[in-house]
Protein backbone atom coordinates (compact mmCIF):
# COMPACT_ATOMS: atom_id res chain seq x y z
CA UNK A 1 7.75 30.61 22.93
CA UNK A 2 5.08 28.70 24.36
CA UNK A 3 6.17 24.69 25.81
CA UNK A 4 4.24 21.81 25.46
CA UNK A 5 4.53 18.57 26.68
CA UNK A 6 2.99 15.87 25.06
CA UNK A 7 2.70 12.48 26.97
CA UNK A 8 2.49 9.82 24.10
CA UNK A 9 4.17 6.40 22.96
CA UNK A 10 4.30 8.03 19.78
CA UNK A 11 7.29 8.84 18.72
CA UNK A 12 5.93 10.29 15.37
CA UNK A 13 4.17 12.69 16.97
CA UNK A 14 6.65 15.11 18.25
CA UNK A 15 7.98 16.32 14.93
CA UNK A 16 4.50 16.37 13.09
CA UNK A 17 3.61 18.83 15.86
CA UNK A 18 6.91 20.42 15.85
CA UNK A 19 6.05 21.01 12.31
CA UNK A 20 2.17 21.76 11.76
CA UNK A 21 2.36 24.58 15.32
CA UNK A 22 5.31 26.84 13.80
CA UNK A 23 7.98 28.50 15.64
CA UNK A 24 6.07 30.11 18.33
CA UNK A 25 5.46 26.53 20.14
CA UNK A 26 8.27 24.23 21.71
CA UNK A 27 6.95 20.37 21.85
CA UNK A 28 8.64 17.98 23.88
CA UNK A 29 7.48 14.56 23.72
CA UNK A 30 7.37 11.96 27.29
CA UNK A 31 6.34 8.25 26.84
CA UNK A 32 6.20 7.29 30.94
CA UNK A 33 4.19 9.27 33.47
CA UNK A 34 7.56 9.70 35.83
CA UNK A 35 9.00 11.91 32.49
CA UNK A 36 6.08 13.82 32.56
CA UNK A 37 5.79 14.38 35.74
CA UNK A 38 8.69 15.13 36.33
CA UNK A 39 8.28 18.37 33.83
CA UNK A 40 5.27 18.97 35.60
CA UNK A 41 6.90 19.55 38.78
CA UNK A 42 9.78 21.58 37.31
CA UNK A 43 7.56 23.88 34.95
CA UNK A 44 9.35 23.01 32.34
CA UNK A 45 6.35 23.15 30.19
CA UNK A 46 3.23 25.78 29.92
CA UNK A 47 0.78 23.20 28.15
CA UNK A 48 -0.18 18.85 28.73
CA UNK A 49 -1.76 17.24 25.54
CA UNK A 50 -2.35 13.84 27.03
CA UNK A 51 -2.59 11.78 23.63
CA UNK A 52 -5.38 8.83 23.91
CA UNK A 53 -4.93 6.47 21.00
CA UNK A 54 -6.89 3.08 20.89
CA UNK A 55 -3.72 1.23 19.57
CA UNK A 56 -2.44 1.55 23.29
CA UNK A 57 -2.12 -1.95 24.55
CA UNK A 58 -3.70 -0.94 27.61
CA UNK A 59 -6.67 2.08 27.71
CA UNK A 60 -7.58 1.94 31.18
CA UNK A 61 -3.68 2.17 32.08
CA UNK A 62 -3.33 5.19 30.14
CA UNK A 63 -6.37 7.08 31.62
CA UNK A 64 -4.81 6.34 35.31
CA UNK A 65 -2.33 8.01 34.21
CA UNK A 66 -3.93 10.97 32.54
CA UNK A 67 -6.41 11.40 35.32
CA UNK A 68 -3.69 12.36 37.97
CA UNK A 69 -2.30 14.66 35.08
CA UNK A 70 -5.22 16.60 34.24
CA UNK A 71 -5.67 17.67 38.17
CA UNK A 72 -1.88 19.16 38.10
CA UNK A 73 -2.37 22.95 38.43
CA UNK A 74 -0.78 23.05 34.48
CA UNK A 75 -3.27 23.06 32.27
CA UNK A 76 -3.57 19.90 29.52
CA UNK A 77 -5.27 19.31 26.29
CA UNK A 78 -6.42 15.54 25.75
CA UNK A 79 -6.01 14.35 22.18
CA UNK A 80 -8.48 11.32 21.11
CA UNK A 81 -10.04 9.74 18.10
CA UNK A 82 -13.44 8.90 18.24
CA UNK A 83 -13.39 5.94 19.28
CA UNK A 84 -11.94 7.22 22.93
CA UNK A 85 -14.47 10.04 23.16
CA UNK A 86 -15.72 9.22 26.29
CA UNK A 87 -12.95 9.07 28.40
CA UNK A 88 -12.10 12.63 26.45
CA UNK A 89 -14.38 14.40 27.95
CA UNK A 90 -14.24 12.21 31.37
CA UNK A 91 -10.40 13.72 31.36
CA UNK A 92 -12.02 17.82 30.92
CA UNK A 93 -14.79 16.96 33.72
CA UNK A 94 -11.82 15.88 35.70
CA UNK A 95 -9.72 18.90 35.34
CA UNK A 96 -8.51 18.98 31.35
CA UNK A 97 -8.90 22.40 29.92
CA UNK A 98 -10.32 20.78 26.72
CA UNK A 99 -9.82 18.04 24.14
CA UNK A 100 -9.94 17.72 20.26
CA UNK A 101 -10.45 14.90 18.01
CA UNK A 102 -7.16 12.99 16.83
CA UNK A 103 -5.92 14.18 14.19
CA UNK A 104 -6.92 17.71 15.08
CA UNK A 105 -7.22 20.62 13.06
CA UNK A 106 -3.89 23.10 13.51
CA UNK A 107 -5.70 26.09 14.32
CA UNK A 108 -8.55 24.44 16.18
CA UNK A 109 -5.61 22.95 18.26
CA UNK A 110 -3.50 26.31 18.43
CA UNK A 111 -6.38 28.12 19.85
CA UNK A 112 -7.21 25.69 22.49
CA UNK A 113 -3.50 25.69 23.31
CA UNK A 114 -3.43 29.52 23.71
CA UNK A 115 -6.73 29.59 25.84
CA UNK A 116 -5.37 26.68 28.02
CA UNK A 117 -2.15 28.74 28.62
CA UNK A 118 -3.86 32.49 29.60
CA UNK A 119 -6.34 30.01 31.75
CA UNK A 120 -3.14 28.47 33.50
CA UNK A 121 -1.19 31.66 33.27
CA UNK A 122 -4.29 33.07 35.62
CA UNK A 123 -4.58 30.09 37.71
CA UNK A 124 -1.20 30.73 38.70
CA UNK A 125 -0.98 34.37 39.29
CA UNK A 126 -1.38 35.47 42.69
CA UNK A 127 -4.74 35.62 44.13
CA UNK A 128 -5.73 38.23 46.33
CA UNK A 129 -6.62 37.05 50.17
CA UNK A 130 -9.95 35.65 50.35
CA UNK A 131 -12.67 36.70 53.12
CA UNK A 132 -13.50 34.59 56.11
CA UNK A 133 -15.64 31.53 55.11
CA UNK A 134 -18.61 32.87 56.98
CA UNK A 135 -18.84 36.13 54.69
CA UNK A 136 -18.06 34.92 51.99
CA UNK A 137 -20.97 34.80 48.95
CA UNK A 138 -21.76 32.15 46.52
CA UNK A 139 -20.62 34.67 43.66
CA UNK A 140 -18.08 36.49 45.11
CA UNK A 141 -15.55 33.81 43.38
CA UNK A 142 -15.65 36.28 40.58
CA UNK A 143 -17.21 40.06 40.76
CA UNK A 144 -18.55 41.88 37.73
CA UNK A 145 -18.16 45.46 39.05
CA UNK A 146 -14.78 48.06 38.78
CA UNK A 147 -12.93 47.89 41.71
CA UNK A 148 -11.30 51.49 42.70
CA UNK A 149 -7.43 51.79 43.38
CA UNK A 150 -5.96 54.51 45.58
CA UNK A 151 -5.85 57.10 42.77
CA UNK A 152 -9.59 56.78 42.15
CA UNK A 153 -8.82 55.24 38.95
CA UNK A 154 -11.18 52.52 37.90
CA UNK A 155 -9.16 49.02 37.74
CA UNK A 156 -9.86 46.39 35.54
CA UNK A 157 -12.39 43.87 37.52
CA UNK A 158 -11.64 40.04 38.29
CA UNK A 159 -13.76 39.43 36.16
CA UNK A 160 -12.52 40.44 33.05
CA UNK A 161 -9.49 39.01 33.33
CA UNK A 162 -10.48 35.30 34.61
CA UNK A 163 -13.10 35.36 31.24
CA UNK A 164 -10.14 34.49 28.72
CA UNK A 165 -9.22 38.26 28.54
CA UNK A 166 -12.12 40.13 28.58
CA UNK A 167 -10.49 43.81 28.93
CA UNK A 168 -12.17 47.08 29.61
CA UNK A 169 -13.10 49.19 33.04
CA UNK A 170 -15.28 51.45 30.80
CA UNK A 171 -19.18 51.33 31.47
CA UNK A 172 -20.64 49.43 28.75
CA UNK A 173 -18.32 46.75 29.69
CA UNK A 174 -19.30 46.93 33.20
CA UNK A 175 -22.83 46.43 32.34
CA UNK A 176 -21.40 43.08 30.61
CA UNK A 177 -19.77 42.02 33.62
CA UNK A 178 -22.36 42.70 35.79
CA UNK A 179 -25.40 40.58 33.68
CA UNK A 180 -22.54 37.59 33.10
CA UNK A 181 -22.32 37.57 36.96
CA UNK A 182 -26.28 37.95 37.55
CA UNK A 183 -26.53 34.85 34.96
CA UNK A 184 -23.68 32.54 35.47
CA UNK A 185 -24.86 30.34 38.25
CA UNK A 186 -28.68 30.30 37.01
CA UNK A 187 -29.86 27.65 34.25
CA UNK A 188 -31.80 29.77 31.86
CA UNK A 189 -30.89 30.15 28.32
CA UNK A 190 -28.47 33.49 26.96
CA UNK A 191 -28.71 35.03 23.83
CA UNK A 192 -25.27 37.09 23.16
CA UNK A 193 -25.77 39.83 20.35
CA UNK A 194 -23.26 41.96 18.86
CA UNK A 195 -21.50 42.77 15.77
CA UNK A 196 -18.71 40.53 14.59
CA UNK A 197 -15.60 40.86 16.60
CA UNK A 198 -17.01 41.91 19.37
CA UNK A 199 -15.79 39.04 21.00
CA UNK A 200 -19.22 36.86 21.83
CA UNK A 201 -17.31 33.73 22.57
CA UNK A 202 -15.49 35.24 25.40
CA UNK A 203 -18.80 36.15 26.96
CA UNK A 204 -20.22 32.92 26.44
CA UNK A 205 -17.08 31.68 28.50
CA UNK A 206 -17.38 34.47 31.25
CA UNK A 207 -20.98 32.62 31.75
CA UNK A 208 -19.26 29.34 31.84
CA UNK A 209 -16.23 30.38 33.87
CA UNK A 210 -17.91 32.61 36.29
CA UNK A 211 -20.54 29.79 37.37
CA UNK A 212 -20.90 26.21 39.06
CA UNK A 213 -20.19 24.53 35.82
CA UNK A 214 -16.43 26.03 35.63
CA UNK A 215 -15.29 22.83 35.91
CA UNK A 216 -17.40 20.97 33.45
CA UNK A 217 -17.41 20.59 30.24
CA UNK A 218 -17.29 23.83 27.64
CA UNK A 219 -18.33 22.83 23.57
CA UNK A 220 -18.41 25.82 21.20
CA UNK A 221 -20.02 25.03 18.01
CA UNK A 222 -20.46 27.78 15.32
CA UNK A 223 -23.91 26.78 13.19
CA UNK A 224 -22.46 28.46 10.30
CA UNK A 225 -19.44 26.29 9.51
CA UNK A 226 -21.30 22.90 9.54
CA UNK A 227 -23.41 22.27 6.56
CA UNK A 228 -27.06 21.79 6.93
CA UNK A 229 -26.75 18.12 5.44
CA UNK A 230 -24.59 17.37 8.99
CA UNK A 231 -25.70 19.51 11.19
CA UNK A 232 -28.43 17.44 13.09
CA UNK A 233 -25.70 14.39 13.29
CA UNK A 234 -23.71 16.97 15.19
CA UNK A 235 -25.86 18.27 17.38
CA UNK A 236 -27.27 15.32 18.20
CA UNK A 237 -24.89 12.61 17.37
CA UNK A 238 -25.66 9.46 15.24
CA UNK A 239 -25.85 5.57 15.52
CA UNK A 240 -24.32 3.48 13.18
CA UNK A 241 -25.91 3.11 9.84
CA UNK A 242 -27.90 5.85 10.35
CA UNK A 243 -26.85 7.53 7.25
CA UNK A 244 -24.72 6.68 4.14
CA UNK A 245 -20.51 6.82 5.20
CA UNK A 246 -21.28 6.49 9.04
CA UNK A 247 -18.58 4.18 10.18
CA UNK A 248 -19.72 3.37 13.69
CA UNK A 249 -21.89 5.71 16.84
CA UNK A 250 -20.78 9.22 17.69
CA UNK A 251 -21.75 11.52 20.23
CA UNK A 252 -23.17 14.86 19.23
CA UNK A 253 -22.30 18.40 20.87
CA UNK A 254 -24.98 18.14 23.10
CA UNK A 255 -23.88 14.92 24.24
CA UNK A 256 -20.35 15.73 24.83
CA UNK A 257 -21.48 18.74 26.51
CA UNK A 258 -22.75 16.57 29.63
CA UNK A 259 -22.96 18.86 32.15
CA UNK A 260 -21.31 21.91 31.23
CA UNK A 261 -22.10 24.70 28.60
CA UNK A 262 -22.90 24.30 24.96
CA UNK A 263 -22.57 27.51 22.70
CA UNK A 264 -24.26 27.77 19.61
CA UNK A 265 -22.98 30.68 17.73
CA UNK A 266 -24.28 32.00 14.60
CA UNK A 267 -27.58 30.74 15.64
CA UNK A 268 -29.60 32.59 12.62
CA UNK A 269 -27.90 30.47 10.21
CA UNK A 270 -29.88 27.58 11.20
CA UNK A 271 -32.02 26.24 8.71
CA UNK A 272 -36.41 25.91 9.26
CA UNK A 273 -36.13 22.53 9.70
CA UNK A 274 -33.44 22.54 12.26
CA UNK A 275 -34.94 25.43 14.33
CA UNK A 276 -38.02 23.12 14.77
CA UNK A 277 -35.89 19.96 15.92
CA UNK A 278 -34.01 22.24 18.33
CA UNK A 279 -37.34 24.04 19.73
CA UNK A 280 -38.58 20.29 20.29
CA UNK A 281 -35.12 19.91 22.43
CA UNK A 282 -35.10 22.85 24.30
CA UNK A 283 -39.06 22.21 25.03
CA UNK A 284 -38.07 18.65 26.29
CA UNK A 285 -34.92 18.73 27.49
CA UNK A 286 -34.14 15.50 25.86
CA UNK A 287 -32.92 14.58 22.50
CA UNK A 288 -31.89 11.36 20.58
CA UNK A 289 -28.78 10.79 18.33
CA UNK A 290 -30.15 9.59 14.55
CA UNK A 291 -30.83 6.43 14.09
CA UNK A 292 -31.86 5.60 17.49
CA UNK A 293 -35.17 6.34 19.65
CA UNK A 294 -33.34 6.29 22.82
CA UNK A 295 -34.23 9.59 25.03
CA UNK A 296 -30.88 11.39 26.04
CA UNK A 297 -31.71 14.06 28.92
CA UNK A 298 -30.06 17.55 27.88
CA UNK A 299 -28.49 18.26 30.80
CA UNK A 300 -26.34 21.10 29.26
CA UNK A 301 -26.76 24.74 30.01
CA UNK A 302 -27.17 26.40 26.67
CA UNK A 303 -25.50 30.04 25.64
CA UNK A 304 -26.32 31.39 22.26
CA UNK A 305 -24.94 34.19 19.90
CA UNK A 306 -25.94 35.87 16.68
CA UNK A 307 -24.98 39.01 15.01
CA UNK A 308 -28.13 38.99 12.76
CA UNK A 309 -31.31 40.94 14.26
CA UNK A 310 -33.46 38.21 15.00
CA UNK A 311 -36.17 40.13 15.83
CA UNK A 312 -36.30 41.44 12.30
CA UNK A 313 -35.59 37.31 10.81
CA UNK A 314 -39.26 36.66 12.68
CA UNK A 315 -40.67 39.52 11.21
CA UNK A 316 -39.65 38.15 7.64
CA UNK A 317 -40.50 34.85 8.83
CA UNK A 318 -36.83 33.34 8.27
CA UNK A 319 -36.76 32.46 12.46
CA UNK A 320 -39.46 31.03 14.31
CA UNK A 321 -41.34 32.89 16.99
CA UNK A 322 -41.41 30.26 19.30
CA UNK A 323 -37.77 29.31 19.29
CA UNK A 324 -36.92 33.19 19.62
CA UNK A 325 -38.69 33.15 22.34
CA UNK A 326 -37.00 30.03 23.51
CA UNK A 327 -33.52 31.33 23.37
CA UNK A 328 -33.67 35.10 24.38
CA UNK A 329 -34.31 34.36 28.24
CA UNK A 330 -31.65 36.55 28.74
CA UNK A 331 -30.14 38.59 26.63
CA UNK A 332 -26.56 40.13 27.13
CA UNK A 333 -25.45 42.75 23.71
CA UNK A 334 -22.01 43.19 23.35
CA UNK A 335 -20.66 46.77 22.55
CA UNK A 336 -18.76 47.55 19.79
CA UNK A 337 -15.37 48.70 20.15
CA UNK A 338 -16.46 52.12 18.67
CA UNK A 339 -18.94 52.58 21.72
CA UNK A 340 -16.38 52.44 24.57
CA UNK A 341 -13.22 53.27 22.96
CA UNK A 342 -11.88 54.62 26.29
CA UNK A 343 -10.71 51.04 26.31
CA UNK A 344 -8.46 50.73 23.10
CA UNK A 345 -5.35 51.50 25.03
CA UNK A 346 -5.97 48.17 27.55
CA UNK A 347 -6.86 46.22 24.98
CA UNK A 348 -4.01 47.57 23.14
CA UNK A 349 -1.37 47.12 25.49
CA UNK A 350 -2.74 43.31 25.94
CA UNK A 351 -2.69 42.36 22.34
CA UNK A 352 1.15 44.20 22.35
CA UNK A 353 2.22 41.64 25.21
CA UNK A 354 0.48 39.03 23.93
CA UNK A 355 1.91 38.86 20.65
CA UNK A 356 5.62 40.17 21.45
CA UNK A 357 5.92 37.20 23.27
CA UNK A 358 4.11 35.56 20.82
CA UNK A 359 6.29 36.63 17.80
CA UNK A 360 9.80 36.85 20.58
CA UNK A 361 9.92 40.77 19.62
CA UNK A 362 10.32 42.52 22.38
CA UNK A 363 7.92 45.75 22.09
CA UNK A 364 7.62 48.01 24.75
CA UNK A 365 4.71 50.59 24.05
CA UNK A 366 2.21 51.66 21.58
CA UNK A 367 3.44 55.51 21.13
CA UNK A 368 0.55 58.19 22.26
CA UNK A 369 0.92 59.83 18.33
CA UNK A 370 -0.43 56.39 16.70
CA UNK A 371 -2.70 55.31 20.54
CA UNK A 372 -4.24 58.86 18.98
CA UNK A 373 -5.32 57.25 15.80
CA UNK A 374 -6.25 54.44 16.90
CA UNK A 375 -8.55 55.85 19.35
CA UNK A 376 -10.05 57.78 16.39
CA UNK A 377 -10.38 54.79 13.92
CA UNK A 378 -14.66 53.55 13.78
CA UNK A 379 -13.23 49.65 13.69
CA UNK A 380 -15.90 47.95 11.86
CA UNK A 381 -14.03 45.10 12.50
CA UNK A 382 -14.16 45.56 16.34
CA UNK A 383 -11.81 43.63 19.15
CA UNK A 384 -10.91 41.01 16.43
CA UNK A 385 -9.97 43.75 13.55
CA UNK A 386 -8.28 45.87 16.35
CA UNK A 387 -5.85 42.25 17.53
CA UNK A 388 -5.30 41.80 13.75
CA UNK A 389 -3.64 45.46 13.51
CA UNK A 390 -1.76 45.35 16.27
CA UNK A 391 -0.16 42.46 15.20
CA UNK A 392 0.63 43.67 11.79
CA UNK A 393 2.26 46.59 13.62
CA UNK A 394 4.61 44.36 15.86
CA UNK A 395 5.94 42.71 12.85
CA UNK A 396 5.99 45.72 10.76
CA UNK A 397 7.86 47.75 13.75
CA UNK A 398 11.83 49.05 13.25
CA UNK A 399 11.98 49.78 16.72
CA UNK A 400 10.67 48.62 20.21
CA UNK A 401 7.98 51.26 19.93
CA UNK A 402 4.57 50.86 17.62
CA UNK A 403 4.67 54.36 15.94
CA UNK A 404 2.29 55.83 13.43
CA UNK A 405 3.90 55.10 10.07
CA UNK A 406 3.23 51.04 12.03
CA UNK A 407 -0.31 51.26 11.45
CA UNK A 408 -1.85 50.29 8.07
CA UNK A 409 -2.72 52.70 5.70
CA UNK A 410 -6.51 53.17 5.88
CA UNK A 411 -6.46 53.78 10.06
CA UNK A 412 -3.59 56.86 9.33
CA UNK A 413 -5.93 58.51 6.56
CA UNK A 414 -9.44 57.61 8.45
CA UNK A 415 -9.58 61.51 8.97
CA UNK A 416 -8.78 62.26 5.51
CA UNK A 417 -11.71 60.31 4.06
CA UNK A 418 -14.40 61.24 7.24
CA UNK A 419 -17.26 62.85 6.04
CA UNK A 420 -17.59 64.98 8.43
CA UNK A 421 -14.56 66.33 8.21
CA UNK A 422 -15.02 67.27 4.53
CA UNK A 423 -14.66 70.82 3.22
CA UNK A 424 -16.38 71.61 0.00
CA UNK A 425 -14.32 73.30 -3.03
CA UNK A 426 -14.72 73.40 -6.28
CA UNK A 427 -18.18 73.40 -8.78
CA UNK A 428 -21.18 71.98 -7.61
CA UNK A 429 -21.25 69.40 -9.79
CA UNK A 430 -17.66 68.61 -8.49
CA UNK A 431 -18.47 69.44 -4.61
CA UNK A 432 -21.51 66.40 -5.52
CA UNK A 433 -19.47 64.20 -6.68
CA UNK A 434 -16.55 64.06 -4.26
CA UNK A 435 -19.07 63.73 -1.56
CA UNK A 436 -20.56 60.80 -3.15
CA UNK A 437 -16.79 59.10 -2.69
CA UNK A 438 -16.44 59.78 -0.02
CA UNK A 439 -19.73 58.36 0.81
CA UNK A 440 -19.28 55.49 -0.68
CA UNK A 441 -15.63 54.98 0.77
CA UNK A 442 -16.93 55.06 4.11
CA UNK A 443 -19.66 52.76 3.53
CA UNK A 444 -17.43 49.96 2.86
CA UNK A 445 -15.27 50.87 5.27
CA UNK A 446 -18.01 50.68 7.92
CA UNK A 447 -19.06 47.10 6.64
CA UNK A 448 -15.07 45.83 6.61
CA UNK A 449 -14.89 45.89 2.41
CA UNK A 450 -17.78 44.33 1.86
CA UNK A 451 -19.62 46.16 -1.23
CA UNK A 452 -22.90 44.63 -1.66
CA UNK A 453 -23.48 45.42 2.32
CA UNK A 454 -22.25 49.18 1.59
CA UNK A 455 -24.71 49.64 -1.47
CA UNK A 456 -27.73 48.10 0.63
CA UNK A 457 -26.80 50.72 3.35
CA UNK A 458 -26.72 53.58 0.97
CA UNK A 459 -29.82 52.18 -0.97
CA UNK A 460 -27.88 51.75 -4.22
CA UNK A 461 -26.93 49.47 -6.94
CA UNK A 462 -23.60 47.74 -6.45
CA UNK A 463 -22.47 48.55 -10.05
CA UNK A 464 -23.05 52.40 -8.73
CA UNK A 465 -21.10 51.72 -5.64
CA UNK A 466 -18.40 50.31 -7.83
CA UNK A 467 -18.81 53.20 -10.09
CA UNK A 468 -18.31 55.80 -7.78
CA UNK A 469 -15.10 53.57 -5.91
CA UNK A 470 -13.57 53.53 -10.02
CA UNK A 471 -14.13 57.71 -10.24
CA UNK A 472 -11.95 58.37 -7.03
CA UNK A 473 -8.97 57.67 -9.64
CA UNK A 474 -10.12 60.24 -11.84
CA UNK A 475 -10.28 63.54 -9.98
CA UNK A 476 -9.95 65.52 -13.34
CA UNK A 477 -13.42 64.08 -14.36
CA UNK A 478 -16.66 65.61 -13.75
CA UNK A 479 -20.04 63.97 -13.30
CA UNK A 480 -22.89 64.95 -15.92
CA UNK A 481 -25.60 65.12 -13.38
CA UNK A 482 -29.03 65.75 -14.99
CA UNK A 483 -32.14 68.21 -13.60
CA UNK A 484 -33.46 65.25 -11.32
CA UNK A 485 -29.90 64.43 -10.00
CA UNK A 486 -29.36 61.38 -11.84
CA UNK A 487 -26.04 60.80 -13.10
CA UNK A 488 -25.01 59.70 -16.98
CA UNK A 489 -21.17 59.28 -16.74
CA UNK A 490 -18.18 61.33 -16.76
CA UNK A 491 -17.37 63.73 -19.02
């Protein structure tokens, strides 16, 4: 169970947190900076959220106070409504892992609390013994290459595990590590590709982590969740009265990023008329919040993601050239889990830790029988599909051991439905038809149930897709297939 201390006057607050985080987090509320301190000093807490509230009778008290928190070696989350912003993100330039608006969204604040405690929980590991001062390199503070043990067994480099759990030793991951460290202290713009799940974010942070804005502020924004109506206001922020229901000014992203990293994710959802008023940004390096025709300087360093092919959006005409152009600088594609699954059993055994803890069931091993079939599984769903099973298999486990009858259905039969594993029997109408379900099957199990990708990949209508899924409960039935192949029901 993870701890967190909260330092806040309100007294409200510890059982509305208590409540909204669940069972897997302890709060314990402290009103004076000696209480808090005090659990600082004592570990008896693994996370700070330093609560800012403009009802405090004194601000500039409080943020004393909070400054000489946020450099303890625990890491702390500020809390803060708008109106406190500022000294938010003064707190993260001074040491806070993050901060979140108050009241914060539970899951937006759970996952900050979870990154904030595998960033302290690394912190606070044992380093190895550093080199002499004189040999020492500028990037040597993290390296993006394997480094060999005494069996000649490829360990799992620094650098994976300082980037918020990036795990693998395999080569494709090495080639990751190795452009995050070539890019990290330099000011151009990134462009991470890569299916969904393939854990973009965390390379977006490697950048961040790895390079001489560690300290500074890190924003993640993700273009798709923010409707187009809002998404210039936050981007750029807004004065007030600039639009109907603005209550007073607000910083954008790009303001609150200062001078740390700002990742846009799902970049290809933004609209034509926001690609141009970023272009103009990037182009400038300035920007202005709406309402206002005061220059702000961008000073952020700018990371980018997509899992659409953008080069194929130009050639439609659905992304501009120019801002393409802009934004892949650099361009760093991460693998799918299918393309190095030498390393499923890390990632595995991490998830497994993480979560037993997580969940306070002790597990002590996935068994080699189901490591098999997961090794074998395609994942469509990559890194994130891959977590999601492994925690249905900790809560689903009788004993301290994930075994094969753990795992969910469709990653047990994933042989039975392969087409290449497929043996033909039967007529040939018959032999036809069952490889058309299978087919079809495996097309939406490659694009993670969705049908209408799985008929576009097969060229197909979706009521034929959906045809085809309805016959694999009706073995008995045969399909009337005329001369030219096309089909006119079941018999």
């Amino acid at each position: 169970m993870m701890r967190i201390g909260v330092f806040s006057e309100d007294y409200k607050l510890q059982p509305l947190l208590s409540s909204a985080l669940g069972k897997e987090f302890q709060v314990i509320l402290e009103s004076h900076e000696d209480g808090i301190a005090q659990m600082l000093s004592a570990e008896r807490c693994d996370v700070v959220i330093l609560d800012l509230d403009s009802n405090y009778h004194s601000v500039e008290q409080r943020m004393a106070c909070c400054r000489r928190i946020a450099e303890h070696p625990i890491p702390s989350v500020v809390m803060a409504d708008d109106s406190l912003r500022p000294c938010a993100i003064e707190l993260v330039q001074l040491g806070a892992h993050g901060h979140c608006r108050k009241p914060p969204s539970v899951r937006e604040l759970k996952a900050m609390l979870y990154r904030a405690y595998e960033n302290g929980a690394f912190n606070r590991a044992p380093q190895p013994a550093q080199r002499p001062k004189e040999d020492t390199a500028p990037n040597d503070r993290m390296v993006g290459r394997a480094q060999e043990t005494p069996d000649g067994e490829a360990s799992i480099s620094k650098l994976a595990i300082q980037c918020d759990q990036m795990i693998g030793h395999s080569q494709p991951m090495q080639h990751v590590y190795d452009l995050v460290n070539r890019v990290s202290n330099l000011n151009a713009s990134v462009l991470v590709t890569g299916e969904s799940g393939t854990g973009k974010e965390l390379i977006a942070r490697a950048i961040h982590n790895t390079g001489a804005r560690f300290r500074r502020p890190f924003i993640a924004v993700s273009c798709g969740a923010i409707p187009e109506t809002l998404i210039e206001a936050e981007l750029f922020g807004h004065e007030k009265g600039a639009f109907t229901g603005t209550v007073g000014a607000r910083e954008g992203y790009m303001e609150q990023a200062s001078d740390g990293t700002l990742f846009l994710d799902e970049i290809g959802e933004l609209s034509p008329n926001t690609q141009v008023k970023l272009l103009r940004v990037l182009q400038q390096r300035e920007f202005s919040r709406l309402g206002s025709s005061r220059l702000i300087p961008l000073r952020a360093r700018l990371v980018f993601a997509t899992h659409r092919d953008l080069s194929e959006m130009v050639a439609q005409g659905k992304f501009r050239q120019d801002l393409f152009y802009r934004i892949n600088v650099m361009r760093i594609d991460a693998p799918s889990l299918q393309e190095h699954p030498e390393d499923i059993p890390s990632i595995a055994t991490h998830f497994l830790r993480r979560y037993s803890e997580e969940y306070d069931k002790p597990m002590d091993q996935v068994e080699p029988a189901a490591m098999s079939f997961l090794q074998r599984y395609s994942w469509p769903g990559n890194v994130r599909e891959l977590e999601n099973v492994i925690q249905q298999a900790i809560i689903l486990a009788k004993t301290q051991n994930i075994r094969v009858e753990d795992l969910p259905q469709n990653i047990r039969e994933e042989d039975i439905v392969s087409i290449g594993d497929y043996h033909p029997d039967g007529s040939f109408e018959r032999q036809l038809r069952d490889y058309k379900i299978r087919l079809a099957a495996t097309a939406v199990r490659e694009h993670n149930g969705n049908k209408t990708l799985a008929a576009r990949s097969l060229s197909i209508s979706r009521a034929y897709l959906h045809r085809l899924i309805r016959l694999a409960d009706q073995p008995e039935h045969d399909i009337l297939v005329a001369p030219d192949g096309q089909e006119f029901g079941t018999a």
